[in-house]
C-alpha atoms as a PDB file:
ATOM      1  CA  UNK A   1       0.000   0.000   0.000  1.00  0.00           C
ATOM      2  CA  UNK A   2       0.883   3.394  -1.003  1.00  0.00           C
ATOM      3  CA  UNK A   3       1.398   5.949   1.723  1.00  0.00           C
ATOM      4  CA  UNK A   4       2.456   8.857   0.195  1.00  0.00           C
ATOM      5  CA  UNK A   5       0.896  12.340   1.099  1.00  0.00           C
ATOM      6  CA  UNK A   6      -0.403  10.569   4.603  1.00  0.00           C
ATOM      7  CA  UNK A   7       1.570  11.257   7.611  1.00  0.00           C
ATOM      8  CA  UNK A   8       2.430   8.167   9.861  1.00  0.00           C
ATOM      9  CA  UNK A   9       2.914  10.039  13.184  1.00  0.00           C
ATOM     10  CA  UNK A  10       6.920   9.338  12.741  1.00  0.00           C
ATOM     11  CA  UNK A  11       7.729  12.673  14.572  1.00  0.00           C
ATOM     12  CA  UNK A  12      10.729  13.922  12.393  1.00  0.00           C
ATOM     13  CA  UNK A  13       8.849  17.794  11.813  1.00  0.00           C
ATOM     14  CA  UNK A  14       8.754  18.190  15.484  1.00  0.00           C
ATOM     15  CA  UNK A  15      12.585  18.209  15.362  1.00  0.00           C
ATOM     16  CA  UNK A  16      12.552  21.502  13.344  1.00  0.00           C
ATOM     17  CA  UNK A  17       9.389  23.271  14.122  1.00  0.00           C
ATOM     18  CA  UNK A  18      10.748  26.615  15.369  1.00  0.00           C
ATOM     19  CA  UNK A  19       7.237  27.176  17.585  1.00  0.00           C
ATOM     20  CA  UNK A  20       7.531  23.605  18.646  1.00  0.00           C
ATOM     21  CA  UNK A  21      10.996  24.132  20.362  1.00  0.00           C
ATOM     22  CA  UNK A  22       9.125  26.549  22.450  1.00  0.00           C
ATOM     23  CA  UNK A  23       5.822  25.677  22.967  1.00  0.00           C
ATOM     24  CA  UNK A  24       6.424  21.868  23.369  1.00  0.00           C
ATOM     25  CA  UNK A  25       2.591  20.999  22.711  1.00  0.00           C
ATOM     26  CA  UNK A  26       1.498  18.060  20.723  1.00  0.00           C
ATOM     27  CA  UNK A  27      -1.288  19.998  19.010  1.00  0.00           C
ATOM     28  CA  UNK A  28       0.979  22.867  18.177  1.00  0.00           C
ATOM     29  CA  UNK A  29       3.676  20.221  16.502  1.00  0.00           C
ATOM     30  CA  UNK A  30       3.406  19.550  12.477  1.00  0.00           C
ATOM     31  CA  UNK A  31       2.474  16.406  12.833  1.00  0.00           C
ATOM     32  CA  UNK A  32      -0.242  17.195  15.616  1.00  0.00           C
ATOM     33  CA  UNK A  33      -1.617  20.541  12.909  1.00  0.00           C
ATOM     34  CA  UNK A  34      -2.111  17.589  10.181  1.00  0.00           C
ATOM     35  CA  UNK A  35      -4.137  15.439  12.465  1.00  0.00           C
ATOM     36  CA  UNK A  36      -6.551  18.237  13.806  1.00  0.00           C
ATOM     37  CA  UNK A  37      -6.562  19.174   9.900  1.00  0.00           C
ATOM     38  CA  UNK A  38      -7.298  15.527   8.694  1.00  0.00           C
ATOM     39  CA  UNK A  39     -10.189  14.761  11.202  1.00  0.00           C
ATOM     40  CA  UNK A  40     -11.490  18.658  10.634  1.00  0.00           C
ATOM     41  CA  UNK A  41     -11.059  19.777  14.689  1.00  0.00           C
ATOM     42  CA  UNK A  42     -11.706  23.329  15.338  1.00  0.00           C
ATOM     43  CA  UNK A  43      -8.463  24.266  17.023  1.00  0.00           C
ATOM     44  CA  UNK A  44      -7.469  28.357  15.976  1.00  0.00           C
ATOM     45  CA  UNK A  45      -4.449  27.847  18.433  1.00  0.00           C
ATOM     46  CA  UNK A  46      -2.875  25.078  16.772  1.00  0.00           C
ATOM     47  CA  UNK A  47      -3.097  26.886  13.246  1.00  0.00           C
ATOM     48  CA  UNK A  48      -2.232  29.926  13.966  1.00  0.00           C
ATOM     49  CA  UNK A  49       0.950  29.473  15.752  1.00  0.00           C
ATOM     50  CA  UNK A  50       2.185  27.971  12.563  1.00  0.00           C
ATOM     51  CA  UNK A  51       4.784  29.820  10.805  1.00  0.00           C
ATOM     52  CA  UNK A  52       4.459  28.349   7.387  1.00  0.00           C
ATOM     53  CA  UNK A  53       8.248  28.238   7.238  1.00  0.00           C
ATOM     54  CA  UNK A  54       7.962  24.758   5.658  1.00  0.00           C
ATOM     55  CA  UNK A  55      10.566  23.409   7.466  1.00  0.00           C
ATOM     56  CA  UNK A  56       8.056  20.268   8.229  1.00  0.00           C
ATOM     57  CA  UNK A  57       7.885  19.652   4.685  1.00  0.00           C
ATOM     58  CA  UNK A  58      11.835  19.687   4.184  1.00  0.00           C
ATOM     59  CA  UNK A  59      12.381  16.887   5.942  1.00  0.00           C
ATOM     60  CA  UNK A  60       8.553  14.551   5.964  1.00  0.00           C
ATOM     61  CA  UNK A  61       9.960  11.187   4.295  1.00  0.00           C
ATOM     62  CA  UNK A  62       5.908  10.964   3.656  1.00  0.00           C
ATOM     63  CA  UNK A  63       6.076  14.372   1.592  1.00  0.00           C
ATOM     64  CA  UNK A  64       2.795  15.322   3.480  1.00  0.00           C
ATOM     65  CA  UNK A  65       1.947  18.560   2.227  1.00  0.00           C
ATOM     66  CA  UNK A  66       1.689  20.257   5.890  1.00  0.00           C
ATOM     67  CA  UNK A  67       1.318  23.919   4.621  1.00  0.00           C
ATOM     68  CA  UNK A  68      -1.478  23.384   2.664  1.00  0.00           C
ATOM     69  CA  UNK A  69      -3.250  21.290   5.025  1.00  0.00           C
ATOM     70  CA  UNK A  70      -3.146  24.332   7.491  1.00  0.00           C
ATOM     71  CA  UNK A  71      -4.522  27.020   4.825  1.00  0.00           C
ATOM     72  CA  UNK A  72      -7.758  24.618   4.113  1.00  0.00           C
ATOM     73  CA  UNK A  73      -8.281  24.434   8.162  1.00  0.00           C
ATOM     74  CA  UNK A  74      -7.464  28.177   8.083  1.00  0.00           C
ATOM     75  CA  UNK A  75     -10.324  28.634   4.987  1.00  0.00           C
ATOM     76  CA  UNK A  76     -12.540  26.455   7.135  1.00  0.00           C
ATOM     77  CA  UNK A  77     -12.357  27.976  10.285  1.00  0.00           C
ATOM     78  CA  UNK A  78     -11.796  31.228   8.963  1.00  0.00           C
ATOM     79  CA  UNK A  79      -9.222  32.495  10.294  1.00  0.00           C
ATOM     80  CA  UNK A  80      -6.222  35.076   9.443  1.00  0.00           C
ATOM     81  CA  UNK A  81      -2.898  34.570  10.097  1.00  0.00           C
ATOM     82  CA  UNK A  82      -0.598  37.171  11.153  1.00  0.00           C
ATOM     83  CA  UNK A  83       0.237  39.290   8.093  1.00  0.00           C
ATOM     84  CA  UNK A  84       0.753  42.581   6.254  1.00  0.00           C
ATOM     85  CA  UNK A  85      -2.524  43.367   7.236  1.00  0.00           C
ATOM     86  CA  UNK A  86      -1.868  42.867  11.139  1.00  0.00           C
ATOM     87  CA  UNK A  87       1.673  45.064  10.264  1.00  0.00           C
ATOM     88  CA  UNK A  88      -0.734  48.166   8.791  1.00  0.00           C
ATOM     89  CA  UNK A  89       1.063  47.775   5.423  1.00  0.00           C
ATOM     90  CA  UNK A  90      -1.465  48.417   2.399  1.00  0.00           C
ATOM     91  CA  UNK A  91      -2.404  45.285   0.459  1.00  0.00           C
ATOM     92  CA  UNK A  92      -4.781  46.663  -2.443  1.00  0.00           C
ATOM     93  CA  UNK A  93      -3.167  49.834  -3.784  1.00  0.00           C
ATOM     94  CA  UNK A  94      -1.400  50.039  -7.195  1.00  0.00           C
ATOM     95  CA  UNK A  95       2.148  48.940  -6.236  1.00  0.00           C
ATOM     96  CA  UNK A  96       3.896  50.216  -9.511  1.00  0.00           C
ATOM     97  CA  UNK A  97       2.839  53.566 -10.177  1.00  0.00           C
ATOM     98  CA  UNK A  98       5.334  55.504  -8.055  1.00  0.00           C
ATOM     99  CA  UNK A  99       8.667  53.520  -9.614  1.00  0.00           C
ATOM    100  CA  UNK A 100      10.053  54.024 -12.675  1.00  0.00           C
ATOM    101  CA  UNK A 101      11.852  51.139 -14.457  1.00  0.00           C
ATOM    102  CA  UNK A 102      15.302  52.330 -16.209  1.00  0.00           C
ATOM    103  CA  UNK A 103      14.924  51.549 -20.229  1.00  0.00           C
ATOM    104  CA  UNK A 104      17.671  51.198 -22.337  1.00  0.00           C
ATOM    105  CA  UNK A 105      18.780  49.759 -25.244  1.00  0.00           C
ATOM    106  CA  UNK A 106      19.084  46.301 -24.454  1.00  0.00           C
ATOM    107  CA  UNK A 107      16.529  43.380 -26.165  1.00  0.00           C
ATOM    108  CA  UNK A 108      16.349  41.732 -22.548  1.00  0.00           C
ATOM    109  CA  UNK A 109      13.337  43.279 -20.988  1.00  0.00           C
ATOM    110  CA  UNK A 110      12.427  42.463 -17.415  1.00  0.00           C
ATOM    111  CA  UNK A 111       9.229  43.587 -15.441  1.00  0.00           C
ATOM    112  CA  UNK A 112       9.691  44.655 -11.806  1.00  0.00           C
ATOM    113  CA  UNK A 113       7.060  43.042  -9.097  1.00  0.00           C
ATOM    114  CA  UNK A 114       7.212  45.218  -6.702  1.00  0.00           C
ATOM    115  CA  UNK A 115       6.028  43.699  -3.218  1.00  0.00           C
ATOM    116  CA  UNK A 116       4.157  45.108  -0.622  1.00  0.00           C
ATOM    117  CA  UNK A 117       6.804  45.633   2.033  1.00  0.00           C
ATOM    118  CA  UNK A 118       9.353  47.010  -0.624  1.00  0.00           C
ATOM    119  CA  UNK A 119       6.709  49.517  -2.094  1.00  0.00           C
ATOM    120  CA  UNK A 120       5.555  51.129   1.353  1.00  0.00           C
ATOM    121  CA  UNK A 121       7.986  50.073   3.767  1.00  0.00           C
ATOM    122  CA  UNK A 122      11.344  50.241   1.797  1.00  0.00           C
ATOM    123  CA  UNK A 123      10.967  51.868  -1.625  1.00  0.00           C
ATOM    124  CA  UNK A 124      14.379  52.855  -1.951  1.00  0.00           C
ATOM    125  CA  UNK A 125      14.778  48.925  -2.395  1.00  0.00           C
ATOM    126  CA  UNK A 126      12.540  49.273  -5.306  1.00  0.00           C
ATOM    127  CA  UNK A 127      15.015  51.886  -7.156  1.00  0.00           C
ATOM    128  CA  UNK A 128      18.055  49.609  -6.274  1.00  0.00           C
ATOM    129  CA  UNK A 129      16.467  46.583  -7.925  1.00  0.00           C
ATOM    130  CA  UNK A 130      16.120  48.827 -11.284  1.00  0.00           C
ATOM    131  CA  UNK A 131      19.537  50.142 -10.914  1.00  0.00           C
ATOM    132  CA  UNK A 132      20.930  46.310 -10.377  1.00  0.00           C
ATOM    133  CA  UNK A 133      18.950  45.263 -13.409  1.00  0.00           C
ATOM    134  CA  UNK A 134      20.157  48.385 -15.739  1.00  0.00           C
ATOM    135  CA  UNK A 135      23.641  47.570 -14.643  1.00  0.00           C
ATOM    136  CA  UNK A 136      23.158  44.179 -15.868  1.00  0.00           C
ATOM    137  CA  UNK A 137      21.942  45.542 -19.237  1.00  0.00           C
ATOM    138  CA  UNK A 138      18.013  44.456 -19.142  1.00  0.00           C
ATOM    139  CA  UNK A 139      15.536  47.038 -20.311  1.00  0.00           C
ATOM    140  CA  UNK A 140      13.478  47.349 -17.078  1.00  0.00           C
ATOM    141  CA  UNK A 141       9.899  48.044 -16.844  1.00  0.00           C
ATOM    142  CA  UNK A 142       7.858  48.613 -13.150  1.00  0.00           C
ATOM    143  CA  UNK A 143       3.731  47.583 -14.332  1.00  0.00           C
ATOM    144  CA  UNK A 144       1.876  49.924 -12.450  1.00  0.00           C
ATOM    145  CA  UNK A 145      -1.202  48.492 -11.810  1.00  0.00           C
ATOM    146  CA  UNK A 146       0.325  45.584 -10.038  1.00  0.00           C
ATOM    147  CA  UNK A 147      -0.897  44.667  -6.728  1.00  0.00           C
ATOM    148  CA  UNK A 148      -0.104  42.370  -3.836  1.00  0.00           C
ATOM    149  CA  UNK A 149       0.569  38.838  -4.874  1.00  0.00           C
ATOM    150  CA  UNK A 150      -1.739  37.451  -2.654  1.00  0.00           C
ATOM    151  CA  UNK A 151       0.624  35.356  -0.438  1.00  0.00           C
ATOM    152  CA  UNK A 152      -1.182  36.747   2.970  1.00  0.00           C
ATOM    153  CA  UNK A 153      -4.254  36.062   2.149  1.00  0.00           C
ATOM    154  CA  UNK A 154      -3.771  32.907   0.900  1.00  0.00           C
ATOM    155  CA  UNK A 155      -1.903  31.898   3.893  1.00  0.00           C
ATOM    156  CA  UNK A 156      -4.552  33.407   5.489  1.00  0.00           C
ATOM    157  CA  UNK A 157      -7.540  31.007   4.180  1.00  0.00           C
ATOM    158  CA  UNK A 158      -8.906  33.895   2.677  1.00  0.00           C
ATOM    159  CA  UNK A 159     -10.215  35.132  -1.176  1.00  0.00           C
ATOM    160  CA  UNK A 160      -6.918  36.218  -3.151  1.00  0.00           C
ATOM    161  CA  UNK A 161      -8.212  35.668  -6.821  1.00  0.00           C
ATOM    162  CA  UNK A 162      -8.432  39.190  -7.220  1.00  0.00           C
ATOM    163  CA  UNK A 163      -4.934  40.176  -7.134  1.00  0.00           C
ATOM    164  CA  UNK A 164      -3.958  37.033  -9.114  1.00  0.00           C
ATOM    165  CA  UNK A 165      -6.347  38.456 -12.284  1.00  0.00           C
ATOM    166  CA  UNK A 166      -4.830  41.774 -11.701  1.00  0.00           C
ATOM    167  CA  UNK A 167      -1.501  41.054 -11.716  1.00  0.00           C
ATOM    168  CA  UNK A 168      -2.049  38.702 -14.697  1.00  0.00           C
ATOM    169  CA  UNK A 169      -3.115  41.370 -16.736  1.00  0.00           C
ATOM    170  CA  UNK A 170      -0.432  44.099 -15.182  1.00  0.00           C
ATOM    171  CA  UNK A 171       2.303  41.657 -16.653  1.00  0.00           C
ATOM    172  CA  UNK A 172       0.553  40.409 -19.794  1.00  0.00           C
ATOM    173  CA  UNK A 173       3.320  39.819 -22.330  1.00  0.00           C
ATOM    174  CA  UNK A 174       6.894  39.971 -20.241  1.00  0.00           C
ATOM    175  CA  UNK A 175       9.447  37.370 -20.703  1.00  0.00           C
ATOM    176  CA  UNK A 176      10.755  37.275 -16.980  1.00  0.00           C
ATOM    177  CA  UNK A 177       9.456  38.997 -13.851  1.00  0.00           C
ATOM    178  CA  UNK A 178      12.083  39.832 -11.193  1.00  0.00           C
ATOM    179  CA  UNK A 179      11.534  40.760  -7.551  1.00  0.00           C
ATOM    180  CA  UNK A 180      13.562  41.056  -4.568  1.00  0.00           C
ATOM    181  CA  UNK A 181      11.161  39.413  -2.142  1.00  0.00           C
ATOM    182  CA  UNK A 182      12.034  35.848  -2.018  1.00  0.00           C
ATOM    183  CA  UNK A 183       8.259  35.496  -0.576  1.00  0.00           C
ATOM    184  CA  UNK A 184       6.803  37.261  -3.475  1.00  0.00           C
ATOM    185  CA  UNK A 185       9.058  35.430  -5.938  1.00  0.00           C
ATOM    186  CA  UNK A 186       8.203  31.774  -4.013  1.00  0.00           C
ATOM    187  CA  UNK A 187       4.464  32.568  -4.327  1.00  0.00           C
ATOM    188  CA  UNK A 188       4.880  33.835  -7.756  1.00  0.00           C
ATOM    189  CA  UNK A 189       6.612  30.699  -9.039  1.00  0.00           C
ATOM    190  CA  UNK A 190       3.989  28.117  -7.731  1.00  0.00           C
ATOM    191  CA  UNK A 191       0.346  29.994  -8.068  1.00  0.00           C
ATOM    192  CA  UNK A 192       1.118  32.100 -11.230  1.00  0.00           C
ATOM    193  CA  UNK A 193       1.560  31.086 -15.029  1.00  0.00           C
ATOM    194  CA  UNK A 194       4.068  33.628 -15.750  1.00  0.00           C
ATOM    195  CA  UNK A 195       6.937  32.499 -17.924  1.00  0.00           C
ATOM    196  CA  UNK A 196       9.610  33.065 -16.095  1.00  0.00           C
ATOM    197  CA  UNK A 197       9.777  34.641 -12.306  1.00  0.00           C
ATOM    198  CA  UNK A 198      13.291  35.204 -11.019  1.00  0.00           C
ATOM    199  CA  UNK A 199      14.226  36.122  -7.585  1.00  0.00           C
ATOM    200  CA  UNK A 200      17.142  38.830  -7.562  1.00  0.00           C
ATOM    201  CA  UNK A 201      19.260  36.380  -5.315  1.00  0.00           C
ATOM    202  CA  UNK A 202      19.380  34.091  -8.716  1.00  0.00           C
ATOM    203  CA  UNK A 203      21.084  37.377 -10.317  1.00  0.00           C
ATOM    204  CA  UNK A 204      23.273  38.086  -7.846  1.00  0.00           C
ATOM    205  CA  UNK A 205      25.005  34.753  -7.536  1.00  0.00           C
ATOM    206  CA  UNK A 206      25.096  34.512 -11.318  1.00  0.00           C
ATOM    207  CA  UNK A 207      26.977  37.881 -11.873  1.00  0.00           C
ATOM    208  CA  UNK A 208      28.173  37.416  -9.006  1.00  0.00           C
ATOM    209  CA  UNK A 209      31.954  37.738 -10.658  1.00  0.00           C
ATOM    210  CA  UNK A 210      31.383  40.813 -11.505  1.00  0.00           C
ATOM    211  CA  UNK A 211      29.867  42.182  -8.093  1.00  0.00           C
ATOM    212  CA  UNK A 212      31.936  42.810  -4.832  1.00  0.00           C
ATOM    213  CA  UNK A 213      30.455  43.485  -0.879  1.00  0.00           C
ATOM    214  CA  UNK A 214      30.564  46.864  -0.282  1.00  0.00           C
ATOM    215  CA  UNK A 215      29.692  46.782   3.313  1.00  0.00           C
ATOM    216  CA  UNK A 216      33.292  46.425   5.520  1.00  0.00           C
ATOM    217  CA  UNK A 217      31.472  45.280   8.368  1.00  0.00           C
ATOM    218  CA  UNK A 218      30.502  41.414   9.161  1.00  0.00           C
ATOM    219  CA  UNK A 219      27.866  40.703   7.463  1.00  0.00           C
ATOM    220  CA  UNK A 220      25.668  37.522   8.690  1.00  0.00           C
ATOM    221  CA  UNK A 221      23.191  36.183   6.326  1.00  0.00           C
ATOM    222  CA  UNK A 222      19.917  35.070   7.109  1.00  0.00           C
ATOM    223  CA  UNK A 223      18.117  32.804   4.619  1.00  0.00           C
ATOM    224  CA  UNK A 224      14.968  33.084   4.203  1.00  0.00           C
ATOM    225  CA  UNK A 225      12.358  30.199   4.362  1.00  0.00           C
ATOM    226  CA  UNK A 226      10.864  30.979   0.988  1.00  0.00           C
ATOM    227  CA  UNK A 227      14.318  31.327  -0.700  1.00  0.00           C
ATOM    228  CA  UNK A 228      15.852  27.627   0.124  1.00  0.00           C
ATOM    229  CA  UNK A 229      12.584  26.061   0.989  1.00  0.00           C
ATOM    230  CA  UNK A 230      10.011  28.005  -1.506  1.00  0.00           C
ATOM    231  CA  UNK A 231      12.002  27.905  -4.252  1.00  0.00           C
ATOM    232  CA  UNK A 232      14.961  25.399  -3.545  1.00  0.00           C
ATOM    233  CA  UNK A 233      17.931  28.440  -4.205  1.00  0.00           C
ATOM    234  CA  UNK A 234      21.097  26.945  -2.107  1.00  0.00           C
ATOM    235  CA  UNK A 235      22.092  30.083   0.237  1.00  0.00           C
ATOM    236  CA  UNK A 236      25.462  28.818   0.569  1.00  0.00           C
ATOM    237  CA  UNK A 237      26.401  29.462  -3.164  1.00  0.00           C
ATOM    238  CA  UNK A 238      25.536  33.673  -2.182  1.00  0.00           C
ATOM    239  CA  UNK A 239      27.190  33.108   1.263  1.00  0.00           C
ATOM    240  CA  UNK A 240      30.417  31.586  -0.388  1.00  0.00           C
ATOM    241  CA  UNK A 241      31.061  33.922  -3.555  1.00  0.00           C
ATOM    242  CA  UNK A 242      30.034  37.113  -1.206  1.00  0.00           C
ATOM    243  CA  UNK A 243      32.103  36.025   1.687  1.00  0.00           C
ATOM    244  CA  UNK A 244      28.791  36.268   4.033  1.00  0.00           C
ATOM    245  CA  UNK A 245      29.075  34.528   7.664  1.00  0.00           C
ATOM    246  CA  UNK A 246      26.339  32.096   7.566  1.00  0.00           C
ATOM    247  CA  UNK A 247      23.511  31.392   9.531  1.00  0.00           C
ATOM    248  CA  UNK A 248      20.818  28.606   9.805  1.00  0.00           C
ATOM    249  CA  UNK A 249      18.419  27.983   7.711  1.00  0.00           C
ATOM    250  CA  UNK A 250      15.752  28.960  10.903  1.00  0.00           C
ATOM    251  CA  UNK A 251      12.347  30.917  10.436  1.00  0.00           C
ATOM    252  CA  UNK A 252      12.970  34.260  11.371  1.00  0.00           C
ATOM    253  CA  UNK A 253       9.293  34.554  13.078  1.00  0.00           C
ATOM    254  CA  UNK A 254       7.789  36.943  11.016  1.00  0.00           C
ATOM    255  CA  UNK A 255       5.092  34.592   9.394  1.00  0.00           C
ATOM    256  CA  UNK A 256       3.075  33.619  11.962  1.00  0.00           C
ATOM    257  CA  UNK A 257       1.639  34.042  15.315  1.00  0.00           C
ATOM    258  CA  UNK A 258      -1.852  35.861  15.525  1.00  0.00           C
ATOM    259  CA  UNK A 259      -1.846  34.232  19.195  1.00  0.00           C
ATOM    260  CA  UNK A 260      -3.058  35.885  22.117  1.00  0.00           C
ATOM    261  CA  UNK A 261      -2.297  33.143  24.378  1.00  0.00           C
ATOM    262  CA  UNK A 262       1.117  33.491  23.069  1.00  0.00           C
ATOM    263  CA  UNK A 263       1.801  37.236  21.859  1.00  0.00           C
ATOM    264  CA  UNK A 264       5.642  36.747  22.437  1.00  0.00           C
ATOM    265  CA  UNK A 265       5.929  33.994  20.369  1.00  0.00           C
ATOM    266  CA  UNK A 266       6.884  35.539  17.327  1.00  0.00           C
ATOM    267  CA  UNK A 267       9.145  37.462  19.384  1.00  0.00           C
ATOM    268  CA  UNK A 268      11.367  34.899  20.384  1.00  0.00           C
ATOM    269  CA  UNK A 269      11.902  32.850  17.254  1.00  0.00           C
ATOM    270  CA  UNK A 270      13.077  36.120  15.701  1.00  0.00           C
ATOM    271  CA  UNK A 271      15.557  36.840  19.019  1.00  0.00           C
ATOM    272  CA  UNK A 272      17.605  33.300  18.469  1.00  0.00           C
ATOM    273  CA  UNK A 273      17.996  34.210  14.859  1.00  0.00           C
ATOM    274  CA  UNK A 274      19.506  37.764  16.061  1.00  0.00           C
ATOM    275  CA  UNK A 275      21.383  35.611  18.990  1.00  0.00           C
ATOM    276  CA  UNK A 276      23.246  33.657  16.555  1.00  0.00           C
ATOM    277  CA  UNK A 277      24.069  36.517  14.473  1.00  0.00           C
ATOM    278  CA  UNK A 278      26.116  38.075  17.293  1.00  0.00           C
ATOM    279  CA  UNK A 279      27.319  34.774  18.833  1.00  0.00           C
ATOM    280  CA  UNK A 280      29.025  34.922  15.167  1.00  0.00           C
ATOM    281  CA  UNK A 281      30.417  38.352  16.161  1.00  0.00           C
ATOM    282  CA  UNK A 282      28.150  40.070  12.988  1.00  0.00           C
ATOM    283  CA  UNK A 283      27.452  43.493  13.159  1.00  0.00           C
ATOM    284  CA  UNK A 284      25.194  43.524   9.910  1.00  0.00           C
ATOM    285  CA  UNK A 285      22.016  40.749   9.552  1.00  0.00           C
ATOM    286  CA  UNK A 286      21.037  40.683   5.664  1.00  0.00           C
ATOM    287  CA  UNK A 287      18.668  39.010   4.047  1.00  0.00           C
ATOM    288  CA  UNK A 288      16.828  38.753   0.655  1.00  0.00           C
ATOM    289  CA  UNK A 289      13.129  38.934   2.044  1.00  0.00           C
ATOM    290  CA  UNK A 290      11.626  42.296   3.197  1.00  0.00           C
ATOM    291  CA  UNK A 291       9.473  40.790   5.907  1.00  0.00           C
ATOM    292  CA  UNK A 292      12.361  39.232   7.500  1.00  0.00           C
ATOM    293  CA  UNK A 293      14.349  42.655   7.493  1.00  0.00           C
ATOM    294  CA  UNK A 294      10.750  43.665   9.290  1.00  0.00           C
ATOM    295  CA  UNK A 295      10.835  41.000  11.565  1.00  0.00           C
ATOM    296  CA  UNK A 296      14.252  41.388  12.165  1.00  0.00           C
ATOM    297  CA  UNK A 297      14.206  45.215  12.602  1.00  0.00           C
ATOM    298  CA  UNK A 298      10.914  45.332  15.425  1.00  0.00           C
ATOM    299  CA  UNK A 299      13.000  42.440  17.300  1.00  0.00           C
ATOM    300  CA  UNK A 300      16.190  44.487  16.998  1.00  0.00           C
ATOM    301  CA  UNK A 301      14.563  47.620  18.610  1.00  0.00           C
ATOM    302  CA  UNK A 302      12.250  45.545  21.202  1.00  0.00           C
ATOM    303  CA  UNK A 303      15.174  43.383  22.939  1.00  0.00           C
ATOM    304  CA  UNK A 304      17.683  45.957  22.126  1.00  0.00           C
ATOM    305  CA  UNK A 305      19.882  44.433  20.324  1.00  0.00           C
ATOM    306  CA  UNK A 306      22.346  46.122  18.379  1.00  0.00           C
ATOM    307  CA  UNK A 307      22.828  45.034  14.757  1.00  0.00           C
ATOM    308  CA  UNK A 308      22.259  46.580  11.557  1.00  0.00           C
ATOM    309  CA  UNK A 309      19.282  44.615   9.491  1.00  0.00           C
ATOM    310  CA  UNK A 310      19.807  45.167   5.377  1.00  0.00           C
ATOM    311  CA  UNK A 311      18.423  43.920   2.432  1.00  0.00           C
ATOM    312  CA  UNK A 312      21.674  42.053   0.611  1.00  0.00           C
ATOM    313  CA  UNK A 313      21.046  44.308  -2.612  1.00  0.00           C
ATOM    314  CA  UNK A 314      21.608  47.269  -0.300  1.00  0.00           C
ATOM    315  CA  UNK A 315      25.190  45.691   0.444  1.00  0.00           C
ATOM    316  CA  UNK A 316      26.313  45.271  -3.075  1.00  0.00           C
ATOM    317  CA  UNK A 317      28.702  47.517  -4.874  1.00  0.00           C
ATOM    318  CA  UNK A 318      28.062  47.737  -8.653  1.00  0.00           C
ATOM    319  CA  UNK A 319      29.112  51.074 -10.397  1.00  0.00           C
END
């Protein structure tokens, strides 16, 4: 008999649930989330201390797809995760309209998705992606009637077929699609028919001969869960050819936890993450994901630790 897909209680995911490790409930482990899921339980707590970081997934010998077993109990129940919403960043305004892509002459056109985080939180971002891309010779374009990709509400259990038909038609007819949120660009990749979607960490490590770190401080990297997990990109190619301490490949906390019986959880995931940084003696934290430099930055400031928190692009010198 085939078991595939159906998860035999074998207790691996507990190993490397980072709300797990602190919590230490059975209901509030992977495998526990799949059996409330499976026999339909109403249990909010369970599901929404789970930061979708996938980990579970990683390393299930069943394959059991964990994640998507928690959005259907999240649909069901209705409930919303913690988000962009619960962070006051806008979800439905036109993300493209204030950027301006850099044209030139070149025949390899790229279109920009933008991101929520990078278009209202950190839009500077948004101009350093176009002038990474016009330094690499593409033709860059920003659509501007492109919205959220959908990715918290999804997550969420909630409608997100809006911004998917949006987005379709503010990218109709683009070769490749570049962003530099590895969540955008993980979502992007699996829900979206889009030729080709390229995260800007894909650039950097394939030019990266031509690109040099142009921060002088000690610079720990933080890989995010939907750049080696969402789309399988091995961190330690950018952490070797940019000569990046590295860290673990450990949620940073941002993704999850709508809990009021545990509002600190969140909290605490992100603090090892920042622990480990300075245990490596870093004085910069950089990742490729927006909402980790978020997480990372509210952390930073609550617990008082002192480390810089930068997007990688931010740290590259190209001329």
């Amino acid at each position: 008999m085939d078991f595939s897909g159906v998860c035999v209680k074998c207790g691996k995911c507990k190993a490397v649930c980072p709300t797990y490790t602190f919590l230490k409930r059975e209901d509030c482990s992977p495998r526990g989330r799949v059996h409330l899921a499976d026999k339909s339980l109403k249990s909010e707590e369970s599901f929404l201390t789970c930061l979708m970081c996938m980990a579970c997934e990683e390393v299930c010998p069943q394959k059991v797809s964990i994640t998507e077993k928690i959005v259907e109990s999240k649909k069901r129940l209705r409930l919303l995760s913690y988000s962009l919403i619960s962070a006051g960043i806008g979800l439905t305004s036109s993300l493209g309209a204030k950027f301006k892509g850099k044209p030139s002459s070149s025949s390899k056109k790229v279109a920009v998705f933008v991101g929520c985080l990078l278009a209202h939180r950190y839009p500077d971002l948004v101009d350093r992606l176009c002038s990474f891309l016009s330094f690499l010779a593409f033709d860059v374009v920003v659509p501007e009637y492109q919205v959220c990709c959908g990715f918290p509400m999804y997550v969420g259990g909630i409608g997100w077929e809006g911004y998917f038909k949006r987005n379709l038609k503010a990218f109709s007819g683009f070769d490749a699609v570049v962003t530099a949120c590895s969540t955008c660009a993980s979502f992007l990749k699996k829900k979206y028919p889009f030729r080709k979607v390229v995260d800007v960490a894909e650039l950097i490590v394939e030019y990266a001969f031509v690109l040099e770190l142009g921060e002088k401080e000690k610079v720990a990297f933080h890989p995010p869960c939907h750049l080696v997990r969402g789309q399988s990109i091995d961190a330690g190619e950018l952490v070797s050819k940019l000569g990046l301490i590295p860290l673990s490949e450990t949620c940073c906390g941002f993704g999850g936890v709508l809990s009021l019986k545990y509002p600190n959880l969140s909290l605490n995931v992100g603090r090892e993450r920042i622990e480990e940084a300075l245990a490596k003696e870093a004085n910069v934290i950089a990742t490729l994901c927006p909402a980790c430099m978020f997480q990372f930055e509210k952390v930073s400031m609550l617990s008082g630790a002192r480390i810089k928190v930068m997007h990688l692009l931010d740290l590259i010198s190209f001329p």
